[in-house]
Each structure stands twice: as C-alpha cells, then as structure tokens.
C-alpha atoms as a PDB file:
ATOM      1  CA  UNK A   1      -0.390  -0.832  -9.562  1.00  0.00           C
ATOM      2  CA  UNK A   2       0.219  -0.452  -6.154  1.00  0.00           C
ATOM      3  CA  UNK A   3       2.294   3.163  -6.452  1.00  0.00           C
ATOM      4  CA  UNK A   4      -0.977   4.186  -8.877  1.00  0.00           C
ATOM      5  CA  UNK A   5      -3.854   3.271  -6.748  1.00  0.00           C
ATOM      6  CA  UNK A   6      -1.210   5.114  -4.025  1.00  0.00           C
ATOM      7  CA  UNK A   7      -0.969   8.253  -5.402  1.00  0.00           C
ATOM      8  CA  UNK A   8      -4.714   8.228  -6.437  1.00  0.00           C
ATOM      9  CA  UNK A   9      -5.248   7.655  -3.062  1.00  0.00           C
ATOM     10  CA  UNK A  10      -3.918  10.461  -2.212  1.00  0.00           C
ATOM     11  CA  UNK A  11      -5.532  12.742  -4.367  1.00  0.00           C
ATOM     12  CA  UNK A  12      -9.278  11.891  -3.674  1.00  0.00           C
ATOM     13  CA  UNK A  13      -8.376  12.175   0.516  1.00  0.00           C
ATOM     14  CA  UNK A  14      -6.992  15.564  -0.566  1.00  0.00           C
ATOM     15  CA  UNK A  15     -10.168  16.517  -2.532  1.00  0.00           C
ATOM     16  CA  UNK A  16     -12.554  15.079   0.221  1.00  0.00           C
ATOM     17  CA  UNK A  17     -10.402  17.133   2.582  1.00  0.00           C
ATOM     18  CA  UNK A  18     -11.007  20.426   0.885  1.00  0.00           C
ATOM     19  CA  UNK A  19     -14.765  19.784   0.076  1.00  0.00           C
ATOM     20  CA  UNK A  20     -15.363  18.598   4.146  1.00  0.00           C
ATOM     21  CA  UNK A  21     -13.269  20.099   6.356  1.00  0.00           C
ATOM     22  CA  UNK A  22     -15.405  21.553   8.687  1.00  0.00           C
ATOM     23  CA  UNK A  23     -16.847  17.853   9.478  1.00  0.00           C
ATOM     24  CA  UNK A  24     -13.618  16.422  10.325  1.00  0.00           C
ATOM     25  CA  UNK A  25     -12.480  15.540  14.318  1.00  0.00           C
ATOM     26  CA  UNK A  26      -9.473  14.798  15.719  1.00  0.00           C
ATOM     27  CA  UNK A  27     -10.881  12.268  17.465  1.00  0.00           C
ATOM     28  CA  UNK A  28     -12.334  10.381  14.478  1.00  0.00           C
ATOM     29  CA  UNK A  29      -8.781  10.931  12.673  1.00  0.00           C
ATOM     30  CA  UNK A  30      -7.491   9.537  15.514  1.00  0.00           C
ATOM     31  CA  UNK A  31      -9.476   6.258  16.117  1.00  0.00           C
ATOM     32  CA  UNK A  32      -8.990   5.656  12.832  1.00  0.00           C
ATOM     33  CA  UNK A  33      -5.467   5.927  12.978  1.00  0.00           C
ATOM     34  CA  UNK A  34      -5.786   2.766  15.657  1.00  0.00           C
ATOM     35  CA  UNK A  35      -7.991   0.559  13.322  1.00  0.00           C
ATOM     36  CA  UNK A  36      -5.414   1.341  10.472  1.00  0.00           C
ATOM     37  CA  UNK A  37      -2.808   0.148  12.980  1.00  0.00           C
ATOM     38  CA  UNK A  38      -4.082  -3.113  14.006  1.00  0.00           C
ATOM     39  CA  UNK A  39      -4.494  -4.037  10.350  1.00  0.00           C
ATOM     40  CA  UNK A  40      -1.392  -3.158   9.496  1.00  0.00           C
ATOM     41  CA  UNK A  41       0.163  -5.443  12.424  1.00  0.00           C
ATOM     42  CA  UNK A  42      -2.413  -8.017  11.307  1.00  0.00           C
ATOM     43  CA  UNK A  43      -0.642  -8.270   7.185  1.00  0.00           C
ATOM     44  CA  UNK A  44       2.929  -8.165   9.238  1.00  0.00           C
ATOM     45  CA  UNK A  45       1.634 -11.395  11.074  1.00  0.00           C
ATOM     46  CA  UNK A  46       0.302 -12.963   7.705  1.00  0.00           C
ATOM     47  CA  UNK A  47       3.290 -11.972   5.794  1.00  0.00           C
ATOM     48  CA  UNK A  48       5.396 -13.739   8.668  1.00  0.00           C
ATOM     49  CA  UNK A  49       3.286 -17.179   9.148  1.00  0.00           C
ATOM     50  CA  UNK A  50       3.266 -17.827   4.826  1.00  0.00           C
ATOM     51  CA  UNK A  51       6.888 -16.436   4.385  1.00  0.00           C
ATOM     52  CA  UNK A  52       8.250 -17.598   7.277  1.00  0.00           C
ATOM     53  CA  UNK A  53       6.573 -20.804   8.289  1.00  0.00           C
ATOM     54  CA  UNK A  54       6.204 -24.814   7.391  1.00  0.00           C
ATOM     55  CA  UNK A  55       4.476 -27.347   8.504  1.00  0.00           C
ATOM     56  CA  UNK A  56       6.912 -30.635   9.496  1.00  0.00           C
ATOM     57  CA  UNK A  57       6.817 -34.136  10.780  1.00  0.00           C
ATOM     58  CA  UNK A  58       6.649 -32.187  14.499  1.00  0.00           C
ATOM     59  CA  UNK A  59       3.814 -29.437  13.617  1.00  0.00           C
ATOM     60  CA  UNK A  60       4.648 -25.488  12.911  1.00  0.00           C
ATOM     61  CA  UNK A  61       8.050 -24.532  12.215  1.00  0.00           C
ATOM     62  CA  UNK A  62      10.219 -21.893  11.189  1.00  0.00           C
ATOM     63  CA  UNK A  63      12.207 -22.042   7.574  1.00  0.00           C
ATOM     64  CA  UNK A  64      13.983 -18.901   7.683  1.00  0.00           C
ATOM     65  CA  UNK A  65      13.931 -17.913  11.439  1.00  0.00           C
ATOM     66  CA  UNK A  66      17.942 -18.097  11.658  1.00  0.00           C
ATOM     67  CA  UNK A  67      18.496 -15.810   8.387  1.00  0.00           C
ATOM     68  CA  UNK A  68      15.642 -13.783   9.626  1.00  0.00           C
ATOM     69  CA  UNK A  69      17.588 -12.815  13.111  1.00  0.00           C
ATOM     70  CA  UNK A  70      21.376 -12.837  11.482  1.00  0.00           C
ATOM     71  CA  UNK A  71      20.068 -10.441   8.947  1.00  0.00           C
ATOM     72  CA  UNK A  72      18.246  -8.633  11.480  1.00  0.00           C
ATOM     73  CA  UNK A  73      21.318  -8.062  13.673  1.00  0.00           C
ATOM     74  CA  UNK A  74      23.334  -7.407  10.591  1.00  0.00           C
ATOM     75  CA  UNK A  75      20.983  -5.197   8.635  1.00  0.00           C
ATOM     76  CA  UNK A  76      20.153  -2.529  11.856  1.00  0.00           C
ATOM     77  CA  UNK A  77      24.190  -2.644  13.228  1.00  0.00           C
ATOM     78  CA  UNK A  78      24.829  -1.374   9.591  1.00  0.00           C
ATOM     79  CA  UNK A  79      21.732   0.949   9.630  1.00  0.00           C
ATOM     80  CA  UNK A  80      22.704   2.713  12.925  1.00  0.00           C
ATOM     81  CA  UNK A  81      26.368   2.920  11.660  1.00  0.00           C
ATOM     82  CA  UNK A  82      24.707   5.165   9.021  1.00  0.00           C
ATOM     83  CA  UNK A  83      21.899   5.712  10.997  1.00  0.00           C
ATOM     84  CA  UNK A  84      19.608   6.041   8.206  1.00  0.00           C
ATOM     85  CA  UNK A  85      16.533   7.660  10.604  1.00  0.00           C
ATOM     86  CA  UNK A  86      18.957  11.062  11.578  1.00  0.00           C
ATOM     87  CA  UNK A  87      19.544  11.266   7.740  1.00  0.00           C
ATOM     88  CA  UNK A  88      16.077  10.822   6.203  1.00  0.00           C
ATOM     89  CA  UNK A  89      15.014  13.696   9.127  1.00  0.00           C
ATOM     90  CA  UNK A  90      17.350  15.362   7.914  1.00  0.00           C
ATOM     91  CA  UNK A  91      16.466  15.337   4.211  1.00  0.00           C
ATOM     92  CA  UNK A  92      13.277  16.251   5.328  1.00  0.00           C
ATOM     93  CA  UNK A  93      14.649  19.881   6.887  1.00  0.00           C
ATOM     94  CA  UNK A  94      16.504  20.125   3.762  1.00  0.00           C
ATOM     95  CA  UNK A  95      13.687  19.667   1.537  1.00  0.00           C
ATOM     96  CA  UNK A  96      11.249  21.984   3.676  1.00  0.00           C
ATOM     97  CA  UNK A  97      13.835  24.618   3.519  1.00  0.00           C
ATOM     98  CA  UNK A  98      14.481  24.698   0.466  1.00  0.00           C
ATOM     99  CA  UNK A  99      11.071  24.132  -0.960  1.00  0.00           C
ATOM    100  CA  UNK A 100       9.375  26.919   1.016  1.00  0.00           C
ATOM    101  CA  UNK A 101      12.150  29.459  -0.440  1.00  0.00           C
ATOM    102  CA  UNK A 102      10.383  32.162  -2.372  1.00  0.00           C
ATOM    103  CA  UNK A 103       6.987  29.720  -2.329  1.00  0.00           C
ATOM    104  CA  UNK A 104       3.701  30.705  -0.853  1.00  0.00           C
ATOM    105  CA  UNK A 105       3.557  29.929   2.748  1.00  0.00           C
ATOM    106  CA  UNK A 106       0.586  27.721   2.756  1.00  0.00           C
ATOM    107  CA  UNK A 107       0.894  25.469  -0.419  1.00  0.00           C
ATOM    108  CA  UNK A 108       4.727  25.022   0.775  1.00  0.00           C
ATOM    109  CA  UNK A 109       3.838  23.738   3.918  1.00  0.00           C
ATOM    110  CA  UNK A 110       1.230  21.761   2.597  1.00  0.00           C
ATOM    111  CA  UNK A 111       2.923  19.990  -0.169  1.00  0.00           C
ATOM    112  CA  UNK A 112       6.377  19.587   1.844  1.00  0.00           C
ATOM    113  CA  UNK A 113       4.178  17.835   5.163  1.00  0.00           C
ATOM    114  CA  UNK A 114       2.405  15.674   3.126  1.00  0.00           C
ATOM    115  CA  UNK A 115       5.166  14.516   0.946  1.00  0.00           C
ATOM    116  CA  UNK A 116       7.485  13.527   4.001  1.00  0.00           C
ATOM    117  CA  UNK A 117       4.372  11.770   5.755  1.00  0.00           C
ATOM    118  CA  UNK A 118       3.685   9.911   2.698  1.00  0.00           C
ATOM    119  CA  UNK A 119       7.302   8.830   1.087  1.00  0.00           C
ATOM    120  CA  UNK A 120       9.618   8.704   3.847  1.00  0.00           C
ATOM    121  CA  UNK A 121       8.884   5.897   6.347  1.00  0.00           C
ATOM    122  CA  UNK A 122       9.910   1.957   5.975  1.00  0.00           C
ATOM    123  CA  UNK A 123       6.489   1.129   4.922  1.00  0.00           C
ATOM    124  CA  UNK A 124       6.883   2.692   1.286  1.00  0.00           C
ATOM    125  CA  UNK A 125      10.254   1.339   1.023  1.00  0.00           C
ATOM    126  CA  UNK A 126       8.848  -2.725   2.135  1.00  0.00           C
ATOM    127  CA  UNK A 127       5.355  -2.108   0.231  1.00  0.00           C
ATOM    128  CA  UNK A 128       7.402  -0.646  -3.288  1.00  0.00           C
ATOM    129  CA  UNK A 129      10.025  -3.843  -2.943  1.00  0.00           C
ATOM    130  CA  UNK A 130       6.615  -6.529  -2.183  1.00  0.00           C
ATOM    131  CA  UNK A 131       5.024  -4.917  -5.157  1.00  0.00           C
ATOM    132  CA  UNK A 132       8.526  -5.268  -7.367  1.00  0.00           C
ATOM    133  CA  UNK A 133       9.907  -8.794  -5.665  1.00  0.00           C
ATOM    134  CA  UNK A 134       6.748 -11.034  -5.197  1.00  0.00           C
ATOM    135  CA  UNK A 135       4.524  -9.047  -7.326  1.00  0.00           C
ATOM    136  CA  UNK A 136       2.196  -8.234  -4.229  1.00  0.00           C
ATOM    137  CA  UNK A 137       0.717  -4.550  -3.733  1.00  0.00           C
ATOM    138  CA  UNK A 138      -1.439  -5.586  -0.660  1.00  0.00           C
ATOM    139  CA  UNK A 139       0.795  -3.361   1.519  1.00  0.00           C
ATOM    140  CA  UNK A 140       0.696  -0.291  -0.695  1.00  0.00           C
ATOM    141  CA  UNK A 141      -2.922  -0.591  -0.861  1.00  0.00           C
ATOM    142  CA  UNK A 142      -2.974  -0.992   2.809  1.00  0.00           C
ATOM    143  CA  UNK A 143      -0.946   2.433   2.668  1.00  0.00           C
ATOM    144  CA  UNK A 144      -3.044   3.540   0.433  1.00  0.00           C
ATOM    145  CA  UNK A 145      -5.629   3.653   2.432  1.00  0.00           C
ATOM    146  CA  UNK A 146      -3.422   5.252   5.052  1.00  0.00           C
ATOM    147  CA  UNK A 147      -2.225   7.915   2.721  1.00  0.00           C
ATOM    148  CA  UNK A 148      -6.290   8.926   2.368  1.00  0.00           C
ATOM    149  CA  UNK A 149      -6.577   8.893   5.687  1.00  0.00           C
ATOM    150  CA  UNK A 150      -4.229  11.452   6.364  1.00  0.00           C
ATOM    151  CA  UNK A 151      -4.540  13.349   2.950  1.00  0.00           C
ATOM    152  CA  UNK A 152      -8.280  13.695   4.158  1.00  0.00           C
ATOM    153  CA  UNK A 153      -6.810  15.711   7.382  1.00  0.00           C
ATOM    154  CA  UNK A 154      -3.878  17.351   5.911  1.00  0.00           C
ATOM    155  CA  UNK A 155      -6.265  19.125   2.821  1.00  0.00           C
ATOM    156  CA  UNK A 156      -8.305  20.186   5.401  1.00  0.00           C
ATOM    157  CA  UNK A 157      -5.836  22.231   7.668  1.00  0.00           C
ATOM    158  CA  UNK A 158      -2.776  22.747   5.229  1.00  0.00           C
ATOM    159  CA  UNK A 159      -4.835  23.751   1.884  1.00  0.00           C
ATOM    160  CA  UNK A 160      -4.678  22.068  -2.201  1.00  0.00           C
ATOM    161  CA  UNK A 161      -0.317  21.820  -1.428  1.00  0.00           C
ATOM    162  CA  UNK A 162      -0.773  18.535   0.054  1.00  0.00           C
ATOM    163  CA  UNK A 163      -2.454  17.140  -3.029  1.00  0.00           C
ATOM    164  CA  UNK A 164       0.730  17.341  -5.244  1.00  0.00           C
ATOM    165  CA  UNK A 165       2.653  15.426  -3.068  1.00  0.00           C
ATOM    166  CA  UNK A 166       1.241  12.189  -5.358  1.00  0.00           C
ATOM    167  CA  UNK A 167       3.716  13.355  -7.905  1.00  0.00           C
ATOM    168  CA  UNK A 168       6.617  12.942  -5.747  1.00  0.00           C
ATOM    169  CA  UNK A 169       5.071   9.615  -4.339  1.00  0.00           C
ATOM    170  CA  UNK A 170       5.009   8.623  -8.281  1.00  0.00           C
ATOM    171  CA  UNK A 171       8.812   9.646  -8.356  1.00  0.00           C
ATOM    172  CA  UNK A 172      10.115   8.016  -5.375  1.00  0.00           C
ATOM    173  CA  UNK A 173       7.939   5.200  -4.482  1.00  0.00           C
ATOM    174  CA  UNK A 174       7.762   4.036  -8.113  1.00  0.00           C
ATOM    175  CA  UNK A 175      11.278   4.014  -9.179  1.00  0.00           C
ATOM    176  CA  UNK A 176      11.987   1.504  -6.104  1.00  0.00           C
ATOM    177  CA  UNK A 177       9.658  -0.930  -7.608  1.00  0.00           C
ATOM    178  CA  UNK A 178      10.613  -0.612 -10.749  1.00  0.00           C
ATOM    179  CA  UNK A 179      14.091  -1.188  -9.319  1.00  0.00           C
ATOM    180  CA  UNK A 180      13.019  -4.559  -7.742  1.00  0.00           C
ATOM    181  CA  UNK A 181      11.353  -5.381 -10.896  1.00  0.00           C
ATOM    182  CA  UNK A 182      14.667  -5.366 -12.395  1.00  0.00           C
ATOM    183  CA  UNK A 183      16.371  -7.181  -9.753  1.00  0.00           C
ATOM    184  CA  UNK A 184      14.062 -10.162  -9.177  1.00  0.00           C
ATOM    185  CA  UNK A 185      15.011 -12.036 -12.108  1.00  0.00           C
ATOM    186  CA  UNK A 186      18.159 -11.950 -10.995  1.00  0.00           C
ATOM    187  CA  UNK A 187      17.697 -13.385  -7.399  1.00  0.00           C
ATOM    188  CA  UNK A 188      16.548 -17.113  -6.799  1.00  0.00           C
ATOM    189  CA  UNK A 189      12.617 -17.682  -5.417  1.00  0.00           C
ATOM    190  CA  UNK A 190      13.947 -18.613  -1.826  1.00  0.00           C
ATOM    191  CA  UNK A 191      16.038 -15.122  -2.026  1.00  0.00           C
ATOM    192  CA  UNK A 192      12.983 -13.404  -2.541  1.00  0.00           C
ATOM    193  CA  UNK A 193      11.093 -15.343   0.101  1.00  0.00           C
ATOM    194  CA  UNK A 194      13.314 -14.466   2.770  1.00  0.00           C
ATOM    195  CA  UNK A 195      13.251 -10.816   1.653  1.00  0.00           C
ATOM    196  CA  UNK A 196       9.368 -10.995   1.672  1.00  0.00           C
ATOM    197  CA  UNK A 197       9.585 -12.558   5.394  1.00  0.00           C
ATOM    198  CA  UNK A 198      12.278  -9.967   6.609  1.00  0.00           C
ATOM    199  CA  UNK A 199       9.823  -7.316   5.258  1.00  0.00           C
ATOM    200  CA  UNK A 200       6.585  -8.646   6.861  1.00  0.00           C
ATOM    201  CA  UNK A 201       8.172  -8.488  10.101  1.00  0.00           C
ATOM    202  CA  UNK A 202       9.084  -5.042   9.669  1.00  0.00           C
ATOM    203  CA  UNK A 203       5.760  -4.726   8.721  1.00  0.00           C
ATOM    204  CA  UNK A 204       4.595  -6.020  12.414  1.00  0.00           C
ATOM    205  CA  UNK A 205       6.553  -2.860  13.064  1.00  0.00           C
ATOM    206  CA  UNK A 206       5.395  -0.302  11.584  1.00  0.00           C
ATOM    207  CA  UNK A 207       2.058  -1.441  13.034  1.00  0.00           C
ATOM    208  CA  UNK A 208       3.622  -0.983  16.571  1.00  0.00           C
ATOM    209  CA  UNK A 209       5.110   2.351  16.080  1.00  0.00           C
ATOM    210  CA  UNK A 210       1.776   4.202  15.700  1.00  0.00           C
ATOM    211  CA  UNK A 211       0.453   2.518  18.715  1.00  0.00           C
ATOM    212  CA  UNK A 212       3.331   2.387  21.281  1.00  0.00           C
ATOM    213  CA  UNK A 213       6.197   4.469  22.648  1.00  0.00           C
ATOM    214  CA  UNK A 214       9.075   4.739  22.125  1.00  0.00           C
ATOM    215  CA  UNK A 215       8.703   3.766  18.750  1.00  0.00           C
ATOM    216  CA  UNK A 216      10.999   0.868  16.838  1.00  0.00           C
ATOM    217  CA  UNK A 217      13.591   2.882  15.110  1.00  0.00           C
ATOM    218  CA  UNK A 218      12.735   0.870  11.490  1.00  0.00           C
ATOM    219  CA  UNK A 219      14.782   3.286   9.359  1.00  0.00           C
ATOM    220  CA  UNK A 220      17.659   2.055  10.731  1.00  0.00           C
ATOM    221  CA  UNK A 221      16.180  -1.731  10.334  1.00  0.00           C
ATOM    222  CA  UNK A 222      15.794  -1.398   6.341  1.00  0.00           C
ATOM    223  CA  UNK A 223      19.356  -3.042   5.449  1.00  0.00           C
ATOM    224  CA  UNK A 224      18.186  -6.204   7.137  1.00  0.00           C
ATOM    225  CA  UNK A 225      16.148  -6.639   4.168  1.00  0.00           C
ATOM    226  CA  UNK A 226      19.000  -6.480   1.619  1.00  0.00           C
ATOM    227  CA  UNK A 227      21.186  -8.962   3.867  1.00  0.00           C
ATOM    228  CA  UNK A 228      19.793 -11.847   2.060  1.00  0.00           C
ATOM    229  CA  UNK A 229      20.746 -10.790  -1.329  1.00  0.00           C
ATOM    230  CA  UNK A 230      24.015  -9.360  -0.647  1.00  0.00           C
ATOM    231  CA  UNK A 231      25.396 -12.776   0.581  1.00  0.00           C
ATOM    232  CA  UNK A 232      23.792 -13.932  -2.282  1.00  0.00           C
ATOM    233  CA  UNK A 233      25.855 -11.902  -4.598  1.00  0.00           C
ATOM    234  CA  UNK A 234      28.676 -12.708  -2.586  1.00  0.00           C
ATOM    235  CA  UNK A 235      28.533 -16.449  -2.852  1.00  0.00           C
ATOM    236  CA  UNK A 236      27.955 -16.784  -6.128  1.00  0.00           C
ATOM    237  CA  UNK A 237      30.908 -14.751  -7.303  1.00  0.00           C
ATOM    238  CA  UNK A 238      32.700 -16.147  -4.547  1.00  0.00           C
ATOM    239  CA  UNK A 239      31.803 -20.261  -6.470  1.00  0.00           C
ATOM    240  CA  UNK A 240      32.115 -18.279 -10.043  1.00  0.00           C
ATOM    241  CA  UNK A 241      35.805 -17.611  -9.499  1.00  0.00           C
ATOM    242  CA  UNK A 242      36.975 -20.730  -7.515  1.00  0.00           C
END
C-alpha cells in the first residue's frame, strides 16, 4: 500500500499543481519543506527508541546499539568503496540524456526531474524495505506526503511530465518491496528488527539533510542496512556445513 498511496500521491500534487500554479510561493514551498523535515526526524527518533531500545533492571537501554555502529562502519566503508551517491548522480545524467533525446523539451524535463526527486534518495529505498520487512508503510506515507509536496511545485513550473513519473515510482519503488516481501520469511524476527533500527536511524538522516549543510552522504550509508542479514547468511551456512 505504501508504493500505491505513493504514486497517487504524486499524481493529485501534480494535478493541484497544474490547476493552481499561479497561487503557489516559494516561500510557502519552502516552510513547508521545514515542517516535512522535522517530522521526518521525529519517525527516525520513534523508529530508533521501539527498534532499538529496552527497558532493564537499570532503566533505558540499548539492544542493538553495538550491531547498529559495526554495521554502520561496515555498511558506509563498503558504500564509499562503491560510492553509491557518484553512481546514482550519475544514473540520473544518464537517464536525463537519454530520455530528453528526440522528446519534447518541456514534458522531458518534467518527467525526468520529478522521477529522480522522487525514486532516487535513501528514503524510498528504507520506506519500500519497512513496508516489505515489518509490514509498516508509515515512512512511504510520510514520503508520500513529501512527494505531493513537491509534485504540487514541480506541475506548476515543469508542466503534466512530472505527473508520469508515478509509473516509474510503481516500477522501482515497488519491486524493492516486493523483494523484501520475499526475503522476510527467510530472515529471523530479531534480523528484521535490527534492519528496521538501522533504517530508522537513517531515517533521523534524511530528516537532517534537508535542514543542514553539508548534508550526510546516506547513499553511501544504505549497505549498513543489509550488514545484518549478510552475516546472517553467513553464519548459518557457515553451522550448516560444520
């Protein structure tokens, strides 16, 4: 549900966008950028305290703080080895190049902005796996509401391309969750909890990044996530064949 309501999302900003776009500020887009940032950091700091947290004999504690910095440290040394943010910018020249061959100017641009904005960025990769691992689309709706935000401004400047990006947010933002879907029978709960936690704090992230500067370079933080299962994997073939 999460990728649905998503891409719907996306479609009535666009339409409001067209009908309105002679009302609509850059200063209203921006302050509402800020609001949509603070709740954003505000689900990172939920996510964190019920993945991440217990209650002992001595108070509040952490239950996966170790695994959380190990795969941390392990996840972004093998992200900038790749460095997965040069690569998905990358893509992105790629894709505008090659999409606004021989296309109209305006619904190229359109439709090629509005897709990067909406599909590349950590937050549809952590919001697709929450909705696929632990069954939760609150960050997708979050993004959701993000997504109209921005739809709403694009539509208005860059024309009706913008609205078919929701068919490539279908595509790409979908098949990850249906790929977690698939993999979460396969992984134990406490796995999936410390993939959940890992997420949230990259979460708290992406809530930084469109308040502060520099900004966290999270692309390259997205293998921390898969650290968890991997050693999973590893282990159990590892006792299988022993």
């Amino acid at each position: 549900m999460g990728t649905l309501v998503n891409a719907a999302a996306i479609i009535v900003g666009c339409l409001i966008g067209l009908l309105f776009k002679r009302l609509i500020s850059e200063k209203l887009n921006n302050v509402l950028m800020q609001a949509l940032a603070l709740a954003t950091m505000a689900m990172g700091l939920v996510g964190i305290v019920q993945g991440g947290m217990e209650i002992t004999g001595g108070g509040l504690g952490g239950r996966y703080s170790l695994i959380m910095i190990l795969s941390l440290v392990i996840g972004t040394l093998i992200g900038e080895a790749i460095d997965i943010d040069r690569r998905l910018n990358s893509l992105g020249k790629i894709l505008e190049a090659r999409l606004s061959a021989g296309a109209s100017g305006d619904f190229s641009r359109g439709f090629v902005t509005a897709t990067l904005t909406v599909c590349v960025g950590a937050m549809a990769i952590v919001g697709a796996l929450n909705d696929g691992l632990r069954h939760d689309p609150a960050l997708l709706y979050a993004k959701s509401i993000l997504d109209f935000t921005i739809c709403v401004v694009f539509a208005s400047t860059l024309g009706i391309g913008v609205m078919f990006s929701a068919g490539a947010l279908l595509l790409y933002q979908g098949g990850i969750t249906v790929f977690a879907r698939f993999l979460e029978p396969l992984l134990p709960e406490a796995v999936v909890a410390q993939m959940g936690f890992i997420g949230s704090v990259l979460i708290l992230g992406i809530g930084l990044n469109f308040i502060y500067q520099p900004r966290l370079r999270l692309a390259n933080m997205l293998p921390a996530v898969f650290v968890s299962p991997v050693w999973y994997g590893i282990v159990t073939l590892v006792e299988k064949f022993t």
